[in-house]
Protein backbone atom coordinates (compact mmCIF):
# COMPACT_ATOMS: atom_id res chain seq x y z
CA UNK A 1 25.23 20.18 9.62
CA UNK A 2 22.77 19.62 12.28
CA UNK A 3 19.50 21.16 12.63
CA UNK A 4 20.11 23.80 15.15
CA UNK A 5 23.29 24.99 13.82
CA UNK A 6 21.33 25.18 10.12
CA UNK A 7 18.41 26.94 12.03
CA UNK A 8 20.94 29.18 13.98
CA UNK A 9 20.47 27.42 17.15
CA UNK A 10 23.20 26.85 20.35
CA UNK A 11 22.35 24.29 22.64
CA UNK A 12 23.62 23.49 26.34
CA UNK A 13 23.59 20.29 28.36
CA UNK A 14 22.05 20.65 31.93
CA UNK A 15 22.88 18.36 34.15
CA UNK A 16 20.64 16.99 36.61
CA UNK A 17 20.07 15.16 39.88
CA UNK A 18 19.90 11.34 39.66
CA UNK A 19 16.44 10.09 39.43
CA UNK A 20 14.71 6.44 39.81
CA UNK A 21 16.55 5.38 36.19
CA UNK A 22 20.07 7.40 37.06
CA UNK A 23 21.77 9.74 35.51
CA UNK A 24 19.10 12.62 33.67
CA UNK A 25 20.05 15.62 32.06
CA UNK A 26 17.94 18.71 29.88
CA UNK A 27 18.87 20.87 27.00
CA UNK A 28 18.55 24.34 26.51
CA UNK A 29 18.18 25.31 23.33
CA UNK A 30 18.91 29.59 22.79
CA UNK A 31 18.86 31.87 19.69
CA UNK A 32 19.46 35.54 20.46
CA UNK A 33 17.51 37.98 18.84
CA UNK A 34 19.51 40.39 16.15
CA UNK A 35 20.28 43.35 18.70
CA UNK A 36 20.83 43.28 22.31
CA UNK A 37 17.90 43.06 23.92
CA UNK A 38 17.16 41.95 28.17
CA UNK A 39 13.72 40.25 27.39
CA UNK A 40 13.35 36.70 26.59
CA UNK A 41 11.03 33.49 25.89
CA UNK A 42 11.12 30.30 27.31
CA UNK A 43 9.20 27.43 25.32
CA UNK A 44 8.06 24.10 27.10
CA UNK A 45 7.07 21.59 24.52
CA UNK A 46 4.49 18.81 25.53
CA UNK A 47 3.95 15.17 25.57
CA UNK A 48 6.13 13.06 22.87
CA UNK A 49 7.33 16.35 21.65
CA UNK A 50 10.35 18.33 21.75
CA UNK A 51 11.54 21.43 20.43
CA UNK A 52 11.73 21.88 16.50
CA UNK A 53 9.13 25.16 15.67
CA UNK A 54 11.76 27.32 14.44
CA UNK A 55 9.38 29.77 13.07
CA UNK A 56 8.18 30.16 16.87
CA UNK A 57 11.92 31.70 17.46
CA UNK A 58 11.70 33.95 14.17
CA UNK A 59 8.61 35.08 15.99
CA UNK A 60 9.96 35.95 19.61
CA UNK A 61 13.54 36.93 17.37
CA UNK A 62 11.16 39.76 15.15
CA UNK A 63 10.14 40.86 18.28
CA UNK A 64 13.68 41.57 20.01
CA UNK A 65 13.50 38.87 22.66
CA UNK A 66 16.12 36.52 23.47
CA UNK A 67 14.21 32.90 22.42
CA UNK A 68 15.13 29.89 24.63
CA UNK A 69 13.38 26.18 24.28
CA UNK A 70 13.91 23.47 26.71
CA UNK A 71 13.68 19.68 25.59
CA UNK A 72 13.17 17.73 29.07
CA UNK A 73 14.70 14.87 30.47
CA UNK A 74 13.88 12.10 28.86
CA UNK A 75 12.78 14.17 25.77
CA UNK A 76 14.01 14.95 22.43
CA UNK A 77 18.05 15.68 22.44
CA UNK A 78 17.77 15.10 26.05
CA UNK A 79 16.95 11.25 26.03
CA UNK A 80 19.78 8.90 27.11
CA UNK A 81 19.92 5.21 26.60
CA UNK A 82 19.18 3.59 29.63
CA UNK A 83 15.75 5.60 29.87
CA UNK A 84 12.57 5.43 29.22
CA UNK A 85 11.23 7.88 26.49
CA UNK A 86 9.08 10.96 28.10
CA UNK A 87 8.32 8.72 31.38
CA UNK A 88 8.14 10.77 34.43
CA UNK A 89 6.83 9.55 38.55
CA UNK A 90 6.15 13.09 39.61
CA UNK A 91 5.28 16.50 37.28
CA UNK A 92 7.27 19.01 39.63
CA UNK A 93 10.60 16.92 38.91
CA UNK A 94 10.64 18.66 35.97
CA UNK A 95 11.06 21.96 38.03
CA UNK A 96 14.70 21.05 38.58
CA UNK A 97 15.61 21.72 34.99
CA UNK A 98 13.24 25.05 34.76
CA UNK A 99 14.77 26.20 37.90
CA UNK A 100 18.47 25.96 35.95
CA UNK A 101 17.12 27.04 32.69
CA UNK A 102 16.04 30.25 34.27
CA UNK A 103 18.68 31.13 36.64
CA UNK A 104 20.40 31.16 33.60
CA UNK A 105 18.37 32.93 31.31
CA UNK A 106 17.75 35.67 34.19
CA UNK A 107 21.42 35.62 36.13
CA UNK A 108 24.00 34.63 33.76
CA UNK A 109 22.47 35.82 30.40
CA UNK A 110 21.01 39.08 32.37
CA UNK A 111 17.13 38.93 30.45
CA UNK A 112 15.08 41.27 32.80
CA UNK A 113 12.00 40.31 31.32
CA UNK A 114 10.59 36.64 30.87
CA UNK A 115 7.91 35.15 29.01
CA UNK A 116 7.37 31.11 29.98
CA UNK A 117 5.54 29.22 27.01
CA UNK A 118 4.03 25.70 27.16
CA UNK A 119 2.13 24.07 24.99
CA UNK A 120 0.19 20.99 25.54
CA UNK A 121 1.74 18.90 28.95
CA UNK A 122 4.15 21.64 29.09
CA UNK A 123 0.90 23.80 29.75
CA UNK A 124 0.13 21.72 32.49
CA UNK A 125 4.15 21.76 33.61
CA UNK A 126 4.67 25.82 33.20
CA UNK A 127 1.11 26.47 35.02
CA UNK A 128 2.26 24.62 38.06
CA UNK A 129 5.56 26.00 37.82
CA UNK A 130 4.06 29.45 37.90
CA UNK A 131 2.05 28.68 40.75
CA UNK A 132 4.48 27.48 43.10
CA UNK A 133 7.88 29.46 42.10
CA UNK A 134 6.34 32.46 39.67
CA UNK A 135 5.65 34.44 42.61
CA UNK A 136 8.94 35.48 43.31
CA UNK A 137 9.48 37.92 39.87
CA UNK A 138 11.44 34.92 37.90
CA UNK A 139 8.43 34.91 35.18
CA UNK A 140 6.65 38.04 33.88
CA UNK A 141 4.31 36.61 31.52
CA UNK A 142 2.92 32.91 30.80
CA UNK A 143 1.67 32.13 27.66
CA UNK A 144 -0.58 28.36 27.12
CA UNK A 145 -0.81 26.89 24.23
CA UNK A 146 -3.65 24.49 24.41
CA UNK A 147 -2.91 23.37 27.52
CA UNK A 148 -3.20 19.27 29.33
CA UNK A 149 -5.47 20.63 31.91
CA UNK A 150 -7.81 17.22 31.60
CA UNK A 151 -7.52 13.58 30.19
CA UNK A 152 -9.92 13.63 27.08
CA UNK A 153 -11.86 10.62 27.81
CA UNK A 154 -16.03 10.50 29.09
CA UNK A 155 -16.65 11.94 32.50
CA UNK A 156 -17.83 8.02 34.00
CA UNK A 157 -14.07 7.30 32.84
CA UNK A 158 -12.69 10.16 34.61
CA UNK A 159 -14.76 9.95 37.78
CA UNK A 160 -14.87 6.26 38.39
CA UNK A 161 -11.54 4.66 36.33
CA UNK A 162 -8.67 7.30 36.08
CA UNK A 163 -8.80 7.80 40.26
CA UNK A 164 -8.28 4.09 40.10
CA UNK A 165 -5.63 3.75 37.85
CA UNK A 166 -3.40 6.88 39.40
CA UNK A 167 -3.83 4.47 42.94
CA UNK A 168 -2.15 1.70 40.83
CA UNK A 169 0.22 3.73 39.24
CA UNK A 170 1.56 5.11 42.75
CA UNK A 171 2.28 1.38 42.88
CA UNK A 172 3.26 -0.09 40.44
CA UNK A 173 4.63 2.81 38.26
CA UNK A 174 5.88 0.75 35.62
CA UNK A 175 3.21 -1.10 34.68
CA UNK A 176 2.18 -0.77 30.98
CA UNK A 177 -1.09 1.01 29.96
CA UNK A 178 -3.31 -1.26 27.47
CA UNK A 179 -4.00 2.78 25.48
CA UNK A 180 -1.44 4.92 24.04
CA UNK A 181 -1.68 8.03 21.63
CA UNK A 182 -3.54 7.62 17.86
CA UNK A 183 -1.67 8.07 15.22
CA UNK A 184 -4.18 10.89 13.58
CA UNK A 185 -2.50 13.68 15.26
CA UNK A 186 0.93 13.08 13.91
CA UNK A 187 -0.33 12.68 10.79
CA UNK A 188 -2.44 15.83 10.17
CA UNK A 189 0.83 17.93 10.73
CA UNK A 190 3.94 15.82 9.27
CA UNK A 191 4.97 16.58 5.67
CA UNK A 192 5.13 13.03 4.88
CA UNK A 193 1.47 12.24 5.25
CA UNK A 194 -1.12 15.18 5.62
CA UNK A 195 1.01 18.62 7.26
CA UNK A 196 3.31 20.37 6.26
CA UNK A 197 5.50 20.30 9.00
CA UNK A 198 9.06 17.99 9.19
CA UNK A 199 10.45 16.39 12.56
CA UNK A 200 12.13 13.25 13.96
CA UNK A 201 9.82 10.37 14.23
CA UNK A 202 12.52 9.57 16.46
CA UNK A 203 11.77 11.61 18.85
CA UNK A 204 8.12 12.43 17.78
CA UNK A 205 6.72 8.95 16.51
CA UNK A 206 3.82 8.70 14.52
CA UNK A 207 1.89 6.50 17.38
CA UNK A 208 4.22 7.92 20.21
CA UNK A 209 6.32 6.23 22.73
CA UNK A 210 4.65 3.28 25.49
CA UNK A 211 3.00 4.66 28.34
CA UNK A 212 2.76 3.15 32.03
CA UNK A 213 0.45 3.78 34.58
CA UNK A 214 3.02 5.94 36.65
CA UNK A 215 3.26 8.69 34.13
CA UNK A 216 -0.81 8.18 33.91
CA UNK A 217 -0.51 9.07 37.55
CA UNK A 218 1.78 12.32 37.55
CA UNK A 219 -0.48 13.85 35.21
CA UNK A 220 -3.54 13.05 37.13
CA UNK A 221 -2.63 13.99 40.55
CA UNK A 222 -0.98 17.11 38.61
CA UNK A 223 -4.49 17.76 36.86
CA UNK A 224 -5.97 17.68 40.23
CA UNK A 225 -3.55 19.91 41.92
CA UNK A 226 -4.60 22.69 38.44
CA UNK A 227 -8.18 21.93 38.65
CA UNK A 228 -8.48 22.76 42.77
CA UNK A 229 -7.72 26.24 40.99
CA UNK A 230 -4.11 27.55 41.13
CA UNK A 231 -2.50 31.30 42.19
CA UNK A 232 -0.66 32.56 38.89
CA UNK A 233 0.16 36.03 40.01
CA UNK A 234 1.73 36.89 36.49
CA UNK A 235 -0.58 37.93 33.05
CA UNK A 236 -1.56 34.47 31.71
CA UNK A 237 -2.95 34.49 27.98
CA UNK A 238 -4.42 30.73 27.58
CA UNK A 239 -5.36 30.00 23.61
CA UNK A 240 -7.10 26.57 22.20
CA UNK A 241 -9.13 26.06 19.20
CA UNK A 242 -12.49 26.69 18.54
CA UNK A 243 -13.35 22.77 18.11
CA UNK A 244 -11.98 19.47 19.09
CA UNK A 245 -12.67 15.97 17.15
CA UNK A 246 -12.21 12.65 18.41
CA UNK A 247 -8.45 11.32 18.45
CA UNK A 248 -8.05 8.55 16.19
CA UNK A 249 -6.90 7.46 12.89
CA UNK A 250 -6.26 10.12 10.26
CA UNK A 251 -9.29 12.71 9.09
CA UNK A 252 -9.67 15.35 7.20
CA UNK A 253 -11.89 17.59 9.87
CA UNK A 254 -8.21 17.14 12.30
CA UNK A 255 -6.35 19.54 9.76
CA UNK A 256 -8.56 22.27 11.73
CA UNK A 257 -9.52 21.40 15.19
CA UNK A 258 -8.00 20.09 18.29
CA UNK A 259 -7.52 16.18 18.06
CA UNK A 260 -5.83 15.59 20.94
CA UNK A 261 -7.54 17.30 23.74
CA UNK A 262 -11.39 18.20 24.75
CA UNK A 263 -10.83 22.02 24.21
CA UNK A 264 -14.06 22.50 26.83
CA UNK A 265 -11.88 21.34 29.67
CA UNK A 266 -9.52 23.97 28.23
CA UNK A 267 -11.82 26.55 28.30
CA UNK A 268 -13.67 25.55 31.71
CA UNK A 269 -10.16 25.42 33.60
CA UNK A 270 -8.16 28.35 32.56
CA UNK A 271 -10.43 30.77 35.13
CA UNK A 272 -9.18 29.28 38.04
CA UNK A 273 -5.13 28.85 37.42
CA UNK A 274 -4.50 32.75 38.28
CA UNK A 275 -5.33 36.23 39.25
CA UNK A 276 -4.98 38.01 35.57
CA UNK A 277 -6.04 35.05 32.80
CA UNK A 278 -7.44 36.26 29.18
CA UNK A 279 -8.90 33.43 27.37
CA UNK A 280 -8.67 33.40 23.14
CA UNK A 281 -10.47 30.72 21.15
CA UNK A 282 -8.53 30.10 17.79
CA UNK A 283 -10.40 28.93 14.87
CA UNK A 284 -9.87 26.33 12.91
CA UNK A 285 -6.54 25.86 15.52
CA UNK A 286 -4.97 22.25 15.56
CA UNK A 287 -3.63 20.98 18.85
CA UNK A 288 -0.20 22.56 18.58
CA UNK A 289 -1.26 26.25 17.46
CA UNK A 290 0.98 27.20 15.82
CA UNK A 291 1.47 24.26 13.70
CA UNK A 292 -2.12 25.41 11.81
CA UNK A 293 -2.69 26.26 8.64
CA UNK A 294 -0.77 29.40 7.32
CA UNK A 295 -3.55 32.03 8.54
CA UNK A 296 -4.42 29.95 11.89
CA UNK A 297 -1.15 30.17 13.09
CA UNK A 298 -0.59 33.89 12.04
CA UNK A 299 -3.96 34.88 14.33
CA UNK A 300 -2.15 33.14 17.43
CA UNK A 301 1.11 35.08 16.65
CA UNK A 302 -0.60 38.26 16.13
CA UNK A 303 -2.48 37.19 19.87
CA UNK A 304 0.64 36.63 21.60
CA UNK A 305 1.94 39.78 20.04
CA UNK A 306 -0.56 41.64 21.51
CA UNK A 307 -0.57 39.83 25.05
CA UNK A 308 3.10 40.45 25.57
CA UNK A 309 2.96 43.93 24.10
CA UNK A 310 -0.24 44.34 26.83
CA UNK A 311 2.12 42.88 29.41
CA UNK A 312 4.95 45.15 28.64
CA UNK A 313 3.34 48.24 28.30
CA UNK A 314 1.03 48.00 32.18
């Protein structure tokens, strides 16, 4: 048995425009929630990620909403053979596949409330989303789980390289980067070295996939476009942990902080994306929140609880 049908899962193909490697398509993973209910969740996952928190569903599920994920082209169950794992030229073409997720979460499936979730580069993806289509009622609520708002690297590096290398990538988009990911991140959470948490190393390798200098780009000129401040009509709850550490090999002090991302750039963004943002610091969070330890995670659930409950009740 697969893992969505054990975990109660259905999943849909979307398909999608051709792109610069061909054919792309998304999936749309959906549980409903035990009654009927018209209000629903849509999670974003981030960068060499895809969907597998089921205990994120039994969350939204215990609440009576609808729970929908979406693993993005080139992502996760969505990856086809000819492409390049989690490479993307441009961070709105992944508006395509939100665009069909939704019109079928809101038209065909007939949710009158939505939620949009991202965590990490689906942060990033979700707040830009919100900025340029939320305004028309299609979201309700956004929810950021610590959020790509900023490359984690010194501020010479981001002022004087990264501009540099986002030129180049414009360029020559396929053009390897000499850095990729560390492998401490992967390790603090996976059951098979320091978490307790189990997923595909096929889609969510230990030192992730190979980056090039045109994905380096769309997240950059992305960054930029969230950092100029944004126009997020809709309640916004941004959450990130109370510390970060330096990415790198495995340690100890990762199994409760933020080894990914700087979680000041976090913090010093999230007042500009929208009209209505409330900020929560988690401590002792890890990157993915609500991968923490047991009572970690259960403050961020108990957070969103409140936010959406907040949301639903104004």
């Amino acid at each position: 048995m697969s893992w969505d049908k054990k975990h109660g899962f259905s999943t849909q193909k979307l398909a999608l425009n051709v792109e610069y490697q061909g054919q792309a398509e998304a999936t749309l993973i959906e549980r409903k929630a035990g009654t009927s209910t018209k209000k629903a969740v849509l999670y974003i996952h981030g960068f060499v990620d895809y969907f597998f928190q089921d205990h994120l569903a039994d969350w939204a599920n215990n609440l009576n909403f609808n729970f929908y994920a979406i693993d993005l082209r080139k992502y996760g169950r969505s990856l086809l053979p000819h492409q390049s794992p989690n490479m993307v030229r441009d961070i709105r073409d992944y508006f395509e596949e939100l665009e069909i997720a939704i019109d079928i979460i809101r038209n065909k499936n007939d949710n009158e409330f939505l939620a949009l979730i991202g965590h990490s580069t689906g942060g990033l993806i979700s707040s830009l989303y919100a900025h340029f289509h939320g305004n028309d009622d299609t979201i309700d609520a956004l929810i950021l789980n610590s959020p790509f708002f900023d490359f984690n690297k010194p501020r010479w590096f981001k002022n004087a390289i990264l501009p540099l290398v986002a030129k180049v990538g414009l360029k020559f988009p396929n053009l390897p980067s000499p850095e990729g990911l560390k492998e401490g991140y992967v390790k603090s959470i996976h059951k098979d070295h320091n978490g307790e948490w189990e997923f595909s190393f096929d889609h969510k390798p230990v030192l992730g996939f190979k980056i090039n200098f045109g994905w380096i780009a769309a997240i950059y000129y992305a960054q930029k476009s969230l950092q100029s401040g944004l126009d997020i009509e809709c309640p916004t709850l941004v959450m990130y942990s109370s510390k970060s550490v330096t990415p790198g090999n495995y340690h100890s002090s990762m199994l409760t902080a933020d080894s990914v991302l700087d979680v000041a750039d976090i913090e010093k963004y999230a007042d500009g994306i929208g009209k209505n943002v409330k900020k929560i610091e988690i401590k002792d969070g890890v990157h993915d929140l609500i991968l923490s330890k047991k009572n970690v995670r259960e403050n961020v659930f108990s957070e969103m609880t409140i936010f959406i409950n907040e949301v639903l009740n104004s």
